[in-house]
Protein backbone atom coordinates (compact mmCIF):
# COMPACT_ATOMS: atom_id res chain seq x y z
CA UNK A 1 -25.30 -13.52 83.29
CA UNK A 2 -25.26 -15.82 80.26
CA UNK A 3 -21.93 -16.96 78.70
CA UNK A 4 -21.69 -17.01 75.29
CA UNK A 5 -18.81 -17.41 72.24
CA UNK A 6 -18.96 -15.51 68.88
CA UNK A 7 -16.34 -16.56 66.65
CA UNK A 8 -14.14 -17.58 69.38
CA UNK A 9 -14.47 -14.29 71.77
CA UNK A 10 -16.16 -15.20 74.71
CA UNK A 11 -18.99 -12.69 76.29
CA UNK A 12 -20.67 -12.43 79.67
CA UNK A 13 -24.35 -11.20 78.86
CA UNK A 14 -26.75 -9.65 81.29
CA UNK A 15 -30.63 -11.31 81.34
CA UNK A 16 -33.78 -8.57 81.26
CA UNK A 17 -36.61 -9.57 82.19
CA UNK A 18 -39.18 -9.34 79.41
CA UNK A 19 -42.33 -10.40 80.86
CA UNK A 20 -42.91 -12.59 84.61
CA UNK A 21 -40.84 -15.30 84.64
CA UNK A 22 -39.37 -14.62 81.28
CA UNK A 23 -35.83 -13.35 80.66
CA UNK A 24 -33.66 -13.13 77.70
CA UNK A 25 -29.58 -12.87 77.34
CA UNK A 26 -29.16 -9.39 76.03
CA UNK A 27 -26.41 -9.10 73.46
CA UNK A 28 -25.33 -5.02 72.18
CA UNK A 29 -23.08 -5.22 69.18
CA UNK A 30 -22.77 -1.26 69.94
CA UNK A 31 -19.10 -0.07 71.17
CA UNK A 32 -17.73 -3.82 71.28
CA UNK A 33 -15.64 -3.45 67.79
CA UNK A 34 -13.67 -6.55 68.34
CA UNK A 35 -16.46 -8.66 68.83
CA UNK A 36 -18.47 -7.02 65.59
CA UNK A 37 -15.31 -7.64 63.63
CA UNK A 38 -15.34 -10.90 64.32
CA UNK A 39 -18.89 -12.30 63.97
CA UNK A 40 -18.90 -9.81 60.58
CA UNK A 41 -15.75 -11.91 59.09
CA UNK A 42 -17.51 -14.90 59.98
CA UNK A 43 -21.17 -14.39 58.65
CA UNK A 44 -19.67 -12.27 55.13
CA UNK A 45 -18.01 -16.10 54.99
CA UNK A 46 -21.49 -17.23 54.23
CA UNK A 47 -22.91 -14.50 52.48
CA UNK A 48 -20.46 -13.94 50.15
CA UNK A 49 -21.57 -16.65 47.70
CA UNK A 50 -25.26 -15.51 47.71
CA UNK A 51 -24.00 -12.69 45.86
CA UNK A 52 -26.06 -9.90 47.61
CA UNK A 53 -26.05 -6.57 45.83
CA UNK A 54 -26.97 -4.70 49.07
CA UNK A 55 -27.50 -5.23 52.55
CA UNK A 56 -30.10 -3.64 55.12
CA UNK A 57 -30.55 -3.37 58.69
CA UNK A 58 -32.55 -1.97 61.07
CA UNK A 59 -31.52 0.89 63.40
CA UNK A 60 -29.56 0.73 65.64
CA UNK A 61 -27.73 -1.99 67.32
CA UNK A 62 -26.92 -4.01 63.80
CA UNK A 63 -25.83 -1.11 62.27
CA UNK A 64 -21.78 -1.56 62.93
CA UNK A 65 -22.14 -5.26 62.10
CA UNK A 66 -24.15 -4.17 59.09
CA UNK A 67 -21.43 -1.52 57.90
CA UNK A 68 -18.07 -4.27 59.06
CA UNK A 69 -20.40 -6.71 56.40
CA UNK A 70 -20.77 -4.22 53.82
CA UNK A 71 -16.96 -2.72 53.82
CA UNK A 72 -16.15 -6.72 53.65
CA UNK A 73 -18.24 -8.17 50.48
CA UNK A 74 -18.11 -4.48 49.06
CA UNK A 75 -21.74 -3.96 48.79
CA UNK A 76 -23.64 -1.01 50.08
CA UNK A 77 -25.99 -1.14 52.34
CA UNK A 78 -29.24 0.21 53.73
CA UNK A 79 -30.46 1.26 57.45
CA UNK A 80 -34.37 0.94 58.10
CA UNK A 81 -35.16 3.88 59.80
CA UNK A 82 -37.51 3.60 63.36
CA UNK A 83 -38.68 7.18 63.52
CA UNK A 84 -40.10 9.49 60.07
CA UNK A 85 -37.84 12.58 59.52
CA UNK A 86 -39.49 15.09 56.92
CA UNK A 87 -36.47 15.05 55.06
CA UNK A 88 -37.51 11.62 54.41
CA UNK A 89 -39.64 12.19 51.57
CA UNK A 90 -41.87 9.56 50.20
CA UNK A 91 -41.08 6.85 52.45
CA UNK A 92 -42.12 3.36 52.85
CA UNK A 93 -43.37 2.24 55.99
CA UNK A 94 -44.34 -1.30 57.99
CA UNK A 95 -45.51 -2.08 61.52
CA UNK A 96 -43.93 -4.41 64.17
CA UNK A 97 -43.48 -5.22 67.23
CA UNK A 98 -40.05 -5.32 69.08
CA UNK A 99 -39.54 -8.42 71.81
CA UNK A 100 -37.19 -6.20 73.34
CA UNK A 101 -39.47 -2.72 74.11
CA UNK A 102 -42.29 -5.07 74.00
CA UNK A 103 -44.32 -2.25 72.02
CA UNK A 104 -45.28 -1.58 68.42
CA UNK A 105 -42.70 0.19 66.27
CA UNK A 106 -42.78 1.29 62.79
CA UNK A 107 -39.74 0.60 60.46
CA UNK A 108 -39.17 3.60 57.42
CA UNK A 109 -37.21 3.26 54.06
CA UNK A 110 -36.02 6.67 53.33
CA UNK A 111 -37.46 7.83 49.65
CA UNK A 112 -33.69 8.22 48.64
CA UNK A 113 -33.09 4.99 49.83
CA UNK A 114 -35.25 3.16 47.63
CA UNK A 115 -33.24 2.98 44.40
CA UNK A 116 -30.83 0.73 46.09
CA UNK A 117 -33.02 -1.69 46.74
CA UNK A 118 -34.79 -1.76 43.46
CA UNK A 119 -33.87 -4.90 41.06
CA UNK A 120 -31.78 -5.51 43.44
CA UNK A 121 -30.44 -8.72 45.47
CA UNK A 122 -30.68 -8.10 49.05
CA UNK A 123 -29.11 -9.55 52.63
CA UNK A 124 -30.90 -8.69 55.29
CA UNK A 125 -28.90 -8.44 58.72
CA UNK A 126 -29.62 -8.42 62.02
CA UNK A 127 -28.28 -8.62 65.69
CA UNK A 128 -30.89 -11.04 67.00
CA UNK A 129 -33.54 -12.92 65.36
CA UNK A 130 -36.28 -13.64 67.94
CA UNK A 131 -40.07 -13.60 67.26
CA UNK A 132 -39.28 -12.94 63.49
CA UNK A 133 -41.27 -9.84 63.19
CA UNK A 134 -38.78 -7.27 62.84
CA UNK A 135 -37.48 -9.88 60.08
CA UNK A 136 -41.02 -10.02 58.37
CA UNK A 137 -41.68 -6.20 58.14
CA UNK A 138 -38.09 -5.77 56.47
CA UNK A 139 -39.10 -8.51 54.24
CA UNK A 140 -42.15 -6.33 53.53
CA UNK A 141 -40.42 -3.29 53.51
CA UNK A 142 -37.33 -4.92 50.64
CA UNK A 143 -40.11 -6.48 48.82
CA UNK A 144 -42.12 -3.03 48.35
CA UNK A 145 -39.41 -1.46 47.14
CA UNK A 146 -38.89 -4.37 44.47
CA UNK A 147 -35.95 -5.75 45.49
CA UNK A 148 -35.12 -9.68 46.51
CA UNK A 149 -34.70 -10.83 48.93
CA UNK A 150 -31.64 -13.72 49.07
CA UNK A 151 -30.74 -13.89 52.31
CA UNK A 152 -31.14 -13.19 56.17
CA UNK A 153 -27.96 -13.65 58.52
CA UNK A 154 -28.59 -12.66 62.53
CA UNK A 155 -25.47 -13.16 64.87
CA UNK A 156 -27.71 -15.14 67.15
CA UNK A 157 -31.07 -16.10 66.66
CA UNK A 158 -33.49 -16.68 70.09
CA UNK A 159 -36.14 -18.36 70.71
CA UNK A 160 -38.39 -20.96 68.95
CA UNK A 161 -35.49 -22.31 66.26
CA UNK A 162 -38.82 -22.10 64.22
CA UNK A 163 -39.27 -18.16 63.56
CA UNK A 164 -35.86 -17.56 62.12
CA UNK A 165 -35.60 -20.98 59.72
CA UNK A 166 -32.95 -20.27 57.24
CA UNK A 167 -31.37 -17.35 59.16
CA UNK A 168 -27.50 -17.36 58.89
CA UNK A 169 -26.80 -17.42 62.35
CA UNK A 170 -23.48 -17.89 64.45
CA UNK A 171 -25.26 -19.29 67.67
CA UNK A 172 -28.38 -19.45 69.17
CA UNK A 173 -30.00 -17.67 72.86
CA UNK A 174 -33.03 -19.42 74.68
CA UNK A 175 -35.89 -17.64 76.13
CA UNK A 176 -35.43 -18.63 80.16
CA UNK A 177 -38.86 -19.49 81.59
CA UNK A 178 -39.32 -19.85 85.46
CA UNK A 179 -37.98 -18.45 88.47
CA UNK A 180 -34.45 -16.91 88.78
């Protein structure tokens, strides 16, 4: 377990093992409502004066942080989809690759979802920064849809400090090399 504190609440996270001798600190936003309450007040502290007109997210696990934000700087926001539904329409699309499945994945903004982001200043929001590429292909995917990016907020980012420079983050996770 790794021991970490968001916004004063303490948390006890397990480690996976993402490749030999390589484990992360897994941290899941989803069902902890306290805890998402509390990193979302902290982070909409530092968004608020970038004066985002909408936020997006990727599916799944920042998706209650990304609402708490939203309902708190009263801005909508956006979820990047990971699997095409026909009802989708004309949607834009971008390839990555996920640290945590360790496979490719394609992100999808819904055709109707589009308009939102268009003109538009944007906040993107995350759980966990890592390798940044999840970060890059909504960059691509905000910047298709011509909208601007202003901002990118994670509640930790992991890894080399490098990939997520100028990520509003509220702590940081290592990538634990070696034996256990």
């Amino acid at each position: 377990m790794y021991r970490v504190t968001v916004a004063g609440l303490a948390r006890e996270l397990p480690l996976f093992d993402v490749a030999p001798g390589v484990r992360i600190a897994v941290f899941n936003l989803l069902g902890d409502v306290e805890l998402t309450r509390a990193a979302a007040g902290e982070i909409a502290a530092r968004l608020a004066p970038l004066g985002a007109d909408v936020l997006v997210t990727p599916e799944t696990k920042s998706v209650p942080l990304a609402y708490e934000l939203a309902a708190r700087l009263a801005v909508p926001y956006v979820v990047f989809r990971k699997s095409y539904k026909s009802y989708m329409g004309d949607a834009l699309s971008v390839d990555t690759l996920s640290i945590t499945s360790g496979a490719p994945q394609t992100l999808y903004l819904d055709e109707k979802d589009r308009p939102s982001l268009d003109g538009k200043r944007v906040a993107i929001v995350d759980d966990v920064v890592s390798t940044g590429s999840t970060l890059k292909a909504m960059r691509s995917l905000v910047q298709r849809a011509n909208g601007r990016v202003v901002a990118e907020a994670a509640v930790f980012t992991e890894g080399d400090p490098a990939t997520a420079d100028g990520v509003i983050a509220l702590g940081h996770l290592p990538v634990l090399k070696g034996r256990r």
